[in-house]
C-alpha atoms as a PDB file:
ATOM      1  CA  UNK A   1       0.000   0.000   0.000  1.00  0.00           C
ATOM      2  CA  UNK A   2       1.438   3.255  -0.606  1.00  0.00           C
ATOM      3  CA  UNK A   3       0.747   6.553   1.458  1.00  0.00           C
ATOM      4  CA  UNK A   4       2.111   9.543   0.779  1.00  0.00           C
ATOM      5  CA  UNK A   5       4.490   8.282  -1.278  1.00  0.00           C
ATOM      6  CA  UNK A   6       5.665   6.032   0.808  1.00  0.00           C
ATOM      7  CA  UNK A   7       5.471   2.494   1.037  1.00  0.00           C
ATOM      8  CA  UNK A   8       3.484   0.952   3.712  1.00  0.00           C
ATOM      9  CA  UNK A   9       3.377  -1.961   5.021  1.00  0.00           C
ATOM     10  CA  UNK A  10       0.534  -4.054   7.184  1.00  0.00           C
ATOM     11  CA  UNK A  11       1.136  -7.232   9.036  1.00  0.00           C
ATOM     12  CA  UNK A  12      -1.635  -9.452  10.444  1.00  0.00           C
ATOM     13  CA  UNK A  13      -1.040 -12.958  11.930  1.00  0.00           C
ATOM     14  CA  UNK A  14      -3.066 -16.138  14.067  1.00  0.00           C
ATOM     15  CA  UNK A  15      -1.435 -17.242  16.959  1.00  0.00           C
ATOM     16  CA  UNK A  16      -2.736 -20.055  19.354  1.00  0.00           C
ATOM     17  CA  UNK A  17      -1.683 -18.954  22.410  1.00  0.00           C
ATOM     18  CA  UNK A  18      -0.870 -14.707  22.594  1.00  0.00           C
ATOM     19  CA  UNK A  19       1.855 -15.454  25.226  1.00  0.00           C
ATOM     20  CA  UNK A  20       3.895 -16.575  22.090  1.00  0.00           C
ATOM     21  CA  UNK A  21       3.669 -13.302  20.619  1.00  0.00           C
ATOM     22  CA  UNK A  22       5.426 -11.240  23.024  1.00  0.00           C
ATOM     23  CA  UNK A  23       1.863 -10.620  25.014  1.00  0.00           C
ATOM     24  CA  UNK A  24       1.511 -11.573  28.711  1.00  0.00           C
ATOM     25  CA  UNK A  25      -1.817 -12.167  30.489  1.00  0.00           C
ATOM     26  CA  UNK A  26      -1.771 -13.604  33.880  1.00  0.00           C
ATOM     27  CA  UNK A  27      -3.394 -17.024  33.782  1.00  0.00           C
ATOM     28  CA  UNK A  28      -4.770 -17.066  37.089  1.00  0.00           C
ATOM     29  CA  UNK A  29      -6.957 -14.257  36.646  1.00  0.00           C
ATOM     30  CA  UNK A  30      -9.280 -13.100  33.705  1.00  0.00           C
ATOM     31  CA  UNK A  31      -9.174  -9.750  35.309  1.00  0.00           C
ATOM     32  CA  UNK A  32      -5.256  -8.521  34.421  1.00  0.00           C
ATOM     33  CA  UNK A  33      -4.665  -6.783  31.494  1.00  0.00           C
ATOM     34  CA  UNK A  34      -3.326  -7.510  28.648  1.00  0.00           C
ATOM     35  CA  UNK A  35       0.490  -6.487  28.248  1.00  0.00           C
ATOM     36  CA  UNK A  36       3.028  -5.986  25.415  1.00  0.00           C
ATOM     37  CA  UNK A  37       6.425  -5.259  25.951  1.00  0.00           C
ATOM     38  CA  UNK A  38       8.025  -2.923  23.296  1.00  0.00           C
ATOM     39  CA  UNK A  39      11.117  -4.724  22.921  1.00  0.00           C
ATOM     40  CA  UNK A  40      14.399  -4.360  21.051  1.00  0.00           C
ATOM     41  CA  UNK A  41      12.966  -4.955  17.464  1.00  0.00           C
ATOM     42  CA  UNK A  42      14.125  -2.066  16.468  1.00  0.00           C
ATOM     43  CA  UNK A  43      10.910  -0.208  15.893  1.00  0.00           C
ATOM     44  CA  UNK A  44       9.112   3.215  17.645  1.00  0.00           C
ATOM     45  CA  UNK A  45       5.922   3.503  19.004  1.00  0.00           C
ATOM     46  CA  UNK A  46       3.787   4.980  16.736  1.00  0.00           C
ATOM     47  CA  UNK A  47       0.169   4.440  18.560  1.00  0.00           C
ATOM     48  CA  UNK A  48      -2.340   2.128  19.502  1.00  0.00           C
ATOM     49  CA  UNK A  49      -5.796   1.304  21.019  1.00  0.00           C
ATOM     50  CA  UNK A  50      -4.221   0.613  24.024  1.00  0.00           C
ATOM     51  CA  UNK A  51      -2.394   2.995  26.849  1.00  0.00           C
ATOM     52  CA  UNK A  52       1.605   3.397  26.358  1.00  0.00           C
ATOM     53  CA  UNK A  53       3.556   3.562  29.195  1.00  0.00           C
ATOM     54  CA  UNK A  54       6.775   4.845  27.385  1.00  0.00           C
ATOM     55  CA  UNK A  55       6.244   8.365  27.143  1.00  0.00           C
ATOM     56  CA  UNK A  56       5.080   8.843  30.534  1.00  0.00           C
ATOM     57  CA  UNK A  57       7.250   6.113  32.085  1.00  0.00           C
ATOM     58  CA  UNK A  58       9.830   5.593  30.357  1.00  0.00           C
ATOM     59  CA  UNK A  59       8.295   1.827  30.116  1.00  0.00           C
ATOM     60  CA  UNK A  60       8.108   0.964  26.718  1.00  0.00           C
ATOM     61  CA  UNK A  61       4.929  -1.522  27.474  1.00  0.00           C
ATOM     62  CA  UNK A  62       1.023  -0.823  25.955  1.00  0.00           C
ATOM     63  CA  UNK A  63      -1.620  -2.252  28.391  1.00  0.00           C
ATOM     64  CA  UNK A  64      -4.680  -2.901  27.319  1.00  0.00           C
ATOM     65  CA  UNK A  65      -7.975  -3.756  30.037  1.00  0.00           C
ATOM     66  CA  UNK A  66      -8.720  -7.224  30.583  1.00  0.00           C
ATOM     67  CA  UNK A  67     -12.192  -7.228  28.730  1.00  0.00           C
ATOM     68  CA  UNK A  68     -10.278  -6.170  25.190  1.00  0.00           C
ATOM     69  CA  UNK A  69     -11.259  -8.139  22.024  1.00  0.00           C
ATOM     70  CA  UNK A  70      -9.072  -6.079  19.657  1.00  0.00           C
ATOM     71  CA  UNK A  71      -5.589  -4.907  19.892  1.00  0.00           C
ATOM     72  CA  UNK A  72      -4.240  -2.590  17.617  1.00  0.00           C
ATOM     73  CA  UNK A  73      -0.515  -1.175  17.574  1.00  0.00           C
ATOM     74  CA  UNK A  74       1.389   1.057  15.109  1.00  0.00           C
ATOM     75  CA  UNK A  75       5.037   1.103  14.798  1.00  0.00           C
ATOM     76  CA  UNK A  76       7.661   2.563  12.873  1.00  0.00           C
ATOM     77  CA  UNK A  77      10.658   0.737  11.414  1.00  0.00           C
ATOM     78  CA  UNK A  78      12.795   3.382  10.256  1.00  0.00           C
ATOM     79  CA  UNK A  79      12.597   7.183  10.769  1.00  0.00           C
ATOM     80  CA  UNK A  80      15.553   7.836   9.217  1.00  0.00           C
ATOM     81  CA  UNK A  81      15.471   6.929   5.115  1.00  0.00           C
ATOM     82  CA  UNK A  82      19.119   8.404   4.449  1.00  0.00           C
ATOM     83  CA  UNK A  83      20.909   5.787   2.324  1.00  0.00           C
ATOM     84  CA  UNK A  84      18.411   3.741   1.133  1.00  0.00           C
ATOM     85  CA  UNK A  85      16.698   3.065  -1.945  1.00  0.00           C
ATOM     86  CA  UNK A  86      12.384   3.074  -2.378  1.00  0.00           C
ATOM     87  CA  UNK A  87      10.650   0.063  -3.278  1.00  0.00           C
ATOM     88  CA  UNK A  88       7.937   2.357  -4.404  1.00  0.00           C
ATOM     89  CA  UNK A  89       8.508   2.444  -8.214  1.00  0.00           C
ATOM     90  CA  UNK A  90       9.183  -1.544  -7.842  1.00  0.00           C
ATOM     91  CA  UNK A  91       5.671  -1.476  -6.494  1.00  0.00           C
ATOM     92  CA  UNK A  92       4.131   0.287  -9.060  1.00  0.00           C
ATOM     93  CA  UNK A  93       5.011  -2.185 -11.346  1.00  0.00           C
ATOM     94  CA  UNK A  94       4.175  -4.813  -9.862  1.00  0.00           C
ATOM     95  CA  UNK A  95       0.277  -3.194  -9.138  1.00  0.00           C
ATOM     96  CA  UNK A  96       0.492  -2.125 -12.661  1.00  0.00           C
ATOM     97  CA  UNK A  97       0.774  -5.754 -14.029  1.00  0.00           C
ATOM     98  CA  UNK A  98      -1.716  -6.997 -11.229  1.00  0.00           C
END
């Protein structure tokens, strides 16, 4: 997908249990919330549906309440594009043959 004149990316995934996902959720309790810890992927916070503790906190960890049935989160790869070469024309040809 491309947005202003970038190209974006847009991962989605099924997962059996979300503790192997990088999520924690107490199993003794339905009532703690759901965590993710922002690890050392190499990707910012960009937003989310849920409440980020790294701005605040220093805490790089979203929590979401207990009763949530979606979780959305945004990140950013890479801020800085210096050196690198677009995939956007590459794209376009590819969407143009499609």
């Amino acid at each position: 997908m491309e947005k202003d004149s970038i190209l974006v990316g847009r991962v989605e995934f099924s997962f059996t249990n979300i503790n192997d996902i990088g999520f924690f959720k107490s199993e003794d309790c339905d009532c703690s919330p759901l965590m993710y810890f922002m690890g050392d992927f190499g990707e910012t916070y960009s937003e989310s549906n849920g409440n980020y503790l790294g701005e605040e906190k220093d805490f790089p960890v979203i929590i979401w309440q207990s009763d949530a049935d979606e979780i959305y989160i945004k990140t950013v790869v890479q801020d800085d594009l210096t050196g690198t070469q677009s995939l956007l024309k590459l794209y376009h040809t590819w969407k143009d043959s499609q």
